[in-house]
N, C-alpha and C. Protein backbone atom coordinates (compact mmCIF):
# COMPACT_ATOMS: atom_id res chain seq x y z
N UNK A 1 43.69 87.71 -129.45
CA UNK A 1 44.31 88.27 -130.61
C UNK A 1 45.76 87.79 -130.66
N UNK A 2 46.60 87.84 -131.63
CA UNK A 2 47.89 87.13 -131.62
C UNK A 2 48.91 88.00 -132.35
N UNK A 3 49.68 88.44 -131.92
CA UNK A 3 50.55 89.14 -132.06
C UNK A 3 52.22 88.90 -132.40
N UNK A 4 53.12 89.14 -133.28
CA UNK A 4 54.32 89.13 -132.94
C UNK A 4 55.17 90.38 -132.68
N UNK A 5 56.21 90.59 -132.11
CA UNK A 5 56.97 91.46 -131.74
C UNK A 5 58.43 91.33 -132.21
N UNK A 6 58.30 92.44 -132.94
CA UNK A 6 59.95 92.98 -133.34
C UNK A 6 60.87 93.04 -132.78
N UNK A 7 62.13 92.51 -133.38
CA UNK A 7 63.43 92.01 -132.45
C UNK A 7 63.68 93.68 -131.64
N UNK A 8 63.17 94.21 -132.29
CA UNK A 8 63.99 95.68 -131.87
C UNK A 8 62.95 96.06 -130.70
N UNK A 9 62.03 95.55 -129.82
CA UNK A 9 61.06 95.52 -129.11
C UNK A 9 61.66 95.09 -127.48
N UNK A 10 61.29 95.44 -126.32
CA UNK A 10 62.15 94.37 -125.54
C UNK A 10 60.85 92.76 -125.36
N UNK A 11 61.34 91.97 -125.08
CA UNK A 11 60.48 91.12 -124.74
C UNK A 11 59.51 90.62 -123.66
N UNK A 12 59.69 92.03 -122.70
CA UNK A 12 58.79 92.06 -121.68
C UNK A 12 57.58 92.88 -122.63
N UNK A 13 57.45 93.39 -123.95
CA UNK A 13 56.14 93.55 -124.71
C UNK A 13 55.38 92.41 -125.05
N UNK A 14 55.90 91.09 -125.10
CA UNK A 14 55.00 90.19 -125.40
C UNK A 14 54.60 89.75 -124.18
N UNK A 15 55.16 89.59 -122.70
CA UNK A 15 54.77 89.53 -121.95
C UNK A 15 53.61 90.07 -121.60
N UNK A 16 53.55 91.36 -121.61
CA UNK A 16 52.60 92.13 -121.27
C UNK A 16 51.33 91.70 -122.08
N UNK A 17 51.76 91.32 -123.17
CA UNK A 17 50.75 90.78 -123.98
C UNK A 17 49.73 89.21 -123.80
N UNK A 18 50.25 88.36 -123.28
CA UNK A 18 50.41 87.47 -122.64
C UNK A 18 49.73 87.65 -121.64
N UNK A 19 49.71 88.64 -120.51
CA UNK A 19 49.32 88.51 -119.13
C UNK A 19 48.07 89.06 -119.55
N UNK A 20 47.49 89.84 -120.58
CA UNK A 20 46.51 90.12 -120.94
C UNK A 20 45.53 89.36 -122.10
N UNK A 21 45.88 88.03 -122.09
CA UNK A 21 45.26 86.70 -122.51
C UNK A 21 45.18 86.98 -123.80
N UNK A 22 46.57 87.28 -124.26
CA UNK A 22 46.53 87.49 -126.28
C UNK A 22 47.91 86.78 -126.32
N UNK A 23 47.83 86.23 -127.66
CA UNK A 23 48.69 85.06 -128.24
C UNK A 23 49.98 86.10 -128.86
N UNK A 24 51.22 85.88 -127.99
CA UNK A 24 51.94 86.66 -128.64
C UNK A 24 53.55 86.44 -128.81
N UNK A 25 54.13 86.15 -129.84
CA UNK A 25 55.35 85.89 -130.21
C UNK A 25 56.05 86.45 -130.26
N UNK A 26 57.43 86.72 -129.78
CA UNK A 26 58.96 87.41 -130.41
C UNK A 26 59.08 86.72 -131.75
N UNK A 27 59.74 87.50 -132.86
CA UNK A 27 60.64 87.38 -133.73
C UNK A 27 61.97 86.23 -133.71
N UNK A 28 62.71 86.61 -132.35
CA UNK A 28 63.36 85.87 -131.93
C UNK A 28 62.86 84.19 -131.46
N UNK A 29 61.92 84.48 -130.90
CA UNK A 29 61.00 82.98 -130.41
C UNK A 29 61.06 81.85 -132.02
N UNK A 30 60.96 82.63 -133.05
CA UNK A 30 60.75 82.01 -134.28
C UNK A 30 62.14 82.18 -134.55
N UNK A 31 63.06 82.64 -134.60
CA UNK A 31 64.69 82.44 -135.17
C UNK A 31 64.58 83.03 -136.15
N UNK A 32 63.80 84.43 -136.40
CA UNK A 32 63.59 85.33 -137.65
C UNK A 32 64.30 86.64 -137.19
N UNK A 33 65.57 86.92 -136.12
CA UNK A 33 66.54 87.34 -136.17
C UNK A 33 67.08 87.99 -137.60
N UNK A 34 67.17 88.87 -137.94
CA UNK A 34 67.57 89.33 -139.11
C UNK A 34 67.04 89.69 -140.33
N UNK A 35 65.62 88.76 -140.24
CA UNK A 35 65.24 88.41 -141.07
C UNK A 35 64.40 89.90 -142.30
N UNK A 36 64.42 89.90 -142.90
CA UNK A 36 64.12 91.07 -143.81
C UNK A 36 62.76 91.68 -143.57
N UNK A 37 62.17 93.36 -143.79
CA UNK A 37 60.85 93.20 -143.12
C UNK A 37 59.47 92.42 -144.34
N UNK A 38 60.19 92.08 -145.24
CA UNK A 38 58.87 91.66 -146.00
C UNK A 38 58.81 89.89 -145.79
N UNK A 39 60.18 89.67 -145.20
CA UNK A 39 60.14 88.73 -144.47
C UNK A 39 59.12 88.38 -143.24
N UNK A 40 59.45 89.04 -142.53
CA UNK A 40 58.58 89.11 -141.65
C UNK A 40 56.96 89.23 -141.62
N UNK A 41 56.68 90.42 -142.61
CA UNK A 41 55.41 90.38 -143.08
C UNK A 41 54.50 89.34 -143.59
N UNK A 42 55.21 88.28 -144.29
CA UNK A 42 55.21 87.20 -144.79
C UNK A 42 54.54 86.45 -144.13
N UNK A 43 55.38 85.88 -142.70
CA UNK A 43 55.16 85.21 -141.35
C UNK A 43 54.04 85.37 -141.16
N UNK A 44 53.60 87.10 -140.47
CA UNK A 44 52.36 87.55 -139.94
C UNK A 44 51.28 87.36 -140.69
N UNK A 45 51.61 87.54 -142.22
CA UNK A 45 50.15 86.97 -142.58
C UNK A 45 49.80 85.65 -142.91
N UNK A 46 51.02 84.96 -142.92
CA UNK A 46 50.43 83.00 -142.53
C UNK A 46 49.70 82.91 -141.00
N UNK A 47 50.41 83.92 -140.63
CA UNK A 47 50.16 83.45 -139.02
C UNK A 47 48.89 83.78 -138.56
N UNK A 48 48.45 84.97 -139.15
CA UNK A 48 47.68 85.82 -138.91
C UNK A 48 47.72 86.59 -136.97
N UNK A 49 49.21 87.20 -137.41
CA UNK A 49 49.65 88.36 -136.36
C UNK A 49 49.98 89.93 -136.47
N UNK A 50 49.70 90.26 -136.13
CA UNK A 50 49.34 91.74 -135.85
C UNK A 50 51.50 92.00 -135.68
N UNK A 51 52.04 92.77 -136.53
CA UNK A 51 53.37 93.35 -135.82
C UNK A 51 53.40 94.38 -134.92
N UNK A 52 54.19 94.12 -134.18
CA UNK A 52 54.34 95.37 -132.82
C UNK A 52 55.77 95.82 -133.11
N UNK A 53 55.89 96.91 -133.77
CA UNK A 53 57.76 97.18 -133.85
C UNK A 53 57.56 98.85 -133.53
N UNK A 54 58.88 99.26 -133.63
CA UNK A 54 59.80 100.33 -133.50
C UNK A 54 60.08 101.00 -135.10
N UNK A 55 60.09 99.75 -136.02
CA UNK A 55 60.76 99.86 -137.38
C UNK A 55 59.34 100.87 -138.28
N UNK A 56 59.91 102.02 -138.19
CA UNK A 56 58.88 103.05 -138.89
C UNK A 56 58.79 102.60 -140.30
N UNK A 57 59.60 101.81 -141.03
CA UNK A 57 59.33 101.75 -142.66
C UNK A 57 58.33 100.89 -142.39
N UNK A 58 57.25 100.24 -141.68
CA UNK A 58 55.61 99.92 -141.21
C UNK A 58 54.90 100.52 -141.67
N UNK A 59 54.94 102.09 -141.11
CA UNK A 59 53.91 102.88 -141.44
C UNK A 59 54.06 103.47 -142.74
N UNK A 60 54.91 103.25 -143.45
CA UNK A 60 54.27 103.55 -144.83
C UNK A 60 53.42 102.87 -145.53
N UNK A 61 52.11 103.61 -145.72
CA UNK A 61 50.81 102.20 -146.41
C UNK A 61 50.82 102.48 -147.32
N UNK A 62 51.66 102.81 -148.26
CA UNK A 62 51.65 102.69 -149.57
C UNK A 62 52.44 101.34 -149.83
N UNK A 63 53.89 100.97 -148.69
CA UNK A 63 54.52 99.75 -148.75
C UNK A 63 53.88 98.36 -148.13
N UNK A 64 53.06 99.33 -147.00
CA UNK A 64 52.16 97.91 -146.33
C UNK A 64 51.03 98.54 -145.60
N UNK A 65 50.48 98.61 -146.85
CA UNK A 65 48.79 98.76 -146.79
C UNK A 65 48.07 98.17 -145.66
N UNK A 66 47.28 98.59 -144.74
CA UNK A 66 46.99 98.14 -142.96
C UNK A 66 46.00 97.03 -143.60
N UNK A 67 44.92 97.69 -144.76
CA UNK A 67 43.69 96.67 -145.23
C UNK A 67 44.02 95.44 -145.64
N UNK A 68 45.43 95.35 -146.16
CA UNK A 68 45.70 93.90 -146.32
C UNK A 68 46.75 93.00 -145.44
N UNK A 69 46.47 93.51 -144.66
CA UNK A 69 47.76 93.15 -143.57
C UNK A 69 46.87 92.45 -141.67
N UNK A 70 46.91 92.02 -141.24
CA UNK A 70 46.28 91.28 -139.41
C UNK A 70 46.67 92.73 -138.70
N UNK A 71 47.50 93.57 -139.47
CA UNK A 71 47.42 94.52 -138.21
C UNK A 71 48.90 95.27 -137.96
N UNK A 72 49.23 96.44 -137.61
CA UNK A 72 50.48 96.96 -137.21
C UNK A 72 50.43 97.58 -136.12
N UNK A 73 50.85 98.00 -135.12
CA UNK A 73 51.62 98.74 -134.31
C UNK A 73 53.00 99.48 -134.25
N UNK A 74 52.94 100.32 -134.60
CA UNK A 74 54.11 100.67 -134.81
C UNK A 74 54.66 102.02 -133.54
N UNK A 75 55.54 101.20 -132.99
CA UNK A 75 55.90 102.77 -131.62
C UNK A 75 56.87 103.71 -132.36
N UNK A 76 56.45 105.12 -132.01
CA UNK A 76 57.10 106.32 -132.44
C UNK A 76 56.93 106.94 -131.08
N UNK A 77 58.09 106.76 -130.23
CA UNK A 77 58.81 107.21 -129.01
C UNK A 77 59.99 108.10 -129.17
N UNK A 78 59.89 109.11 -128.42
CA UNK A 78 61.23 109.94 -128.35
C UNK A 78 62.56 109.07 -127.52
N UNK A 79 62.38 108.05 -126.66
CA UNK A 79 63.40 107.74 -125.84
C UNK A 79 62.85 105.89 -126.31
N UNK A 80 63.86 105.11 -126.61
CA UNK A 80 63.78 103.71 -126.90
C UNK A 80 64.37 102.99 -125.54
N UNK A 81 64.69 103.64 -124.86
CA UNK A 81 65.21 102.59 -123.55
C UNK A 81 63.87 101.72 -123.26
N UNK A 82 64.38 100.88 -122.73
CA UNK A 82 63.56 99.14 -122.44
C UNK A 82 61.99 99.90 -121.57
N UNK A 83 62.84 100.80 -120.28
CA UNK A 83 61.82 100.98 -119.60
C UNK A 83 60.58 102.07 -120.20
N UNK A 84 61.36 102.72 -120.39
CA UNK A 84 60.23 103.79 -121.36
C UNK A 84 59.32 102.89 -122.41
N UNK A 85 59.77 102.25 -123.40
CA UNK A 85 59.33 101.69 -124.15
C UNK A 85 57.75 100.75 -123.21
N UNK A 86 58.30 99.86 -122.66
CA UNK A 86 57.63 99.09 -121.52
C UNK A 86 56.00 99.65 -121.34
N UNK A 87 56.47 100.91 -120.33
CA UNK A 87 55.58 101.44 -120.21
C UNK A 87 54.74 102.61 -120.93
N UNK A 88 55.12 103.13 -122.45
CA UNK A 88 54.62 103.39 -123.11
C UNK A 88 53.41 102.33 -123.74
N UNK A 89 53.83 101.05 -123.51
CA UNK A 89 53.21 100.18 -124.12
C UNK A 89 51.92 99.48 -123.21
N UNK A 90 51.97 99.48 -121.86
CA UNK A 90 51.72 99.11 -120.97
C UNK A 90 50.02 100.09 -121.26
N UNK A 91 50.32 101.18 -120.95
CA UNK A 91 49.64 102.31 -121.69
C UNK A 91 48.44 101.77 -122.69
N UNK A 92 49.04 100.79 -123.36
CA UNK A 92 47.70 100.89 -124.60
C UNK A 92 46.90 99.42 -124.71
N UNK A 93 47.49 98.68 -123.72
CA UNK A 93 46.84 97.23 -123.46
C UNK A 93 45.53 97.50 -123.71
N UNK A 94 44.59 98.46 -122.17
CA UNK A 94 43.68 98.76 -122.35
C UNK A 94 42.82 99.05 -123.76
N UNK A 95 43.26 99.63 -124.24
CA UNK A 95 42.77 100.25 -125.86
C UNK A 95 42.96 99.48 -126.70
N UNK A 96 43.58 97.98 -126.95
CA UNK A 96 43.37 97.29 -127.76
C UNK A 96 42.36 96.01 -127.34
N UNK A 97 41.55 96.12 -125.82
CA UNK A 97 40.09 95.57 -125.21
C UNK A 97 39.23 96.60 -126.53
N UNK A 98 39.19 98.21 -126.60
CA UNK A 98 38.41 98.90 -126.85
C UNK A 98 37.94 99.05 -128.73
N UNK A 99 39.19 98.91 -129.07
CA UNK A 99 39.10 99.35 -130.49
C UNK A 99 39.64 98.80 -131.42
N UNK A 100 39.40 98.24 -132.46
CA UNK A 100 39.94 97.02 -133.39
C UNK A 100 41.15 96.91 -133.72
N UNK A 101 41.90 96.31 -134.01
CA UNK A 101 43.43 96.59 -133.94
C UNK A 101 43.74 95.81 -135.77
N UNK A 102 42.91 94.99 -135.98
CA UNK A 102 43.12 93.99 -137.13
C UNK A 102 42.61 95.15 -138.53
N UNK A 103 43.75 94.97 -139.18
CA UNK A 103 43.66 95.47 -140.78
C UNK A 103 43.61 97.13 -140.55
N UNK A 104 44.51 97.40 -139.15
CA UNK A 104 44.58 98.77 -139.28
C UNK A 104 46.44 99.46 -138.53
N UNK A 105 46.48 100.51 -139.01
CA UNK A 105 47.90 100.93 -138.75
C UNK A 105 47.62 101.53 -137.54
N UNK A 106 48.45 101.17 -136.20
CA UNK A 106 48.14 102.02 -134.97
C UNK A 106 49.34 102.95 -134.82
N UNK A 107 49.64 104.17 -134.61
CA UNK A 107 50.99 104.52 -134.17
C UNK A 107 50.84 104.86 -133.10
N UNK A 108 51.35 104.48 -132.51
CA UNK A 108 51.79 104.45 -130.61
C UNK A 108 52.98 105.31 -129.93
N UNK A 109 52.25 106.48 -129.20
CA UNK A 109 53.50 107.64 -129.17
C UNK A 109 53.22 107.97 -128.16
N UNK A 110 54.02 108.44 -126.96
CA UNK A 110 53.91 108.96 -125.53
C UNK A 110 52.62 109.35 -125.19
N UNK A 111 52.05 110.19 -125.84
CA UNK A 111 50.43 110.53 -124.99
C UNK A 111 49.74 110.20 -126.05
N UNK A 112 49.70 110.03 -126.99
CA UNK A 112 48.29 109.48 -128.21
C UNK A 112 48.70 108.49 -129.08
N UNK A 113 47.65 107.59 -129.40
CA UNK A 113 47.69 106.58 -129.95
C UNK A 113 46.79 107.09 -131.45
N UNK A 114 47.21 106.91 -132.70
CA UNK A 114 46.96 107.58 -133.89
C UNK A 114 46.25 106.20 -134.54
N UNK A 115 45.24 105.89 -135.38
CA UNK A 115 44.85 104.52 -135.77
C UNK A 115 44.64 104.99 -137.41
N UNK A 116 44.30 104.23 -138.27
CA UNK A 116 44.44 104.44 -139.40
C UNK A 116 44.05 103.02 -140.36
N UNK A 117 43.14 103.24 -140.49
CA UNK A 117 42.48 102.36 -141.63
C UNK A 117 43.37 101.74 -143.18
């Protein structure tokens, strides 16, 4: 599966992604630093990548509908430090072996993972 990750992400998330044999990009890796989120959206669906961010204006599917989109992740964490984040994320590797991740909104939060068509 192929993934990119939001600047606001640390980049040991694509790692993790990576060590678990999925195709996965920083934001930064592409020099899309700054870049606007419909910008970005843009990218992911040439690319056909799934976003992994922090940036909650994601989960509004009225702005970006999951059915027409490779996929979101979006983390809703109480604490954003690197390590928390990390291993919040670390957390759901497993569950994206289990359950489809493409053309759907995941929200990713300390003990439950919320999915959404």
């Amino acid at each position: 599966m192929k993934f990119k990750i939001d600047e606001n992400l640390p980049v040991e998330i694509a790692e993790l992604l990576r060590s678990a044999h999925h195709d996965a990009m920083t934001v930064m890796d592409q020099g899309l630093r700054g870049a606007d989120d419909r910008h970005i959206i843009d990218v992911c669906l040439q690319e056909g990548r799934v976003l992994v961010t922090l940036d909650m204006d994601f989960a509004d599917v009225h702005a970006y509908p999951p059915q027409q989109l490779p996929g979101l992740m979006v983390l809703r964490v109480r604490w954003q430090d690197k390590c928390h984040l990390i291993a919040v994320f670390r957390r759901v590797i497993p569950l994206i072996e289990q359950e489809p991740v493409e053309r759907r909104l995941w929200i990713i939060e300390e003990t439950r993972v919320r999915i959404r068509d």
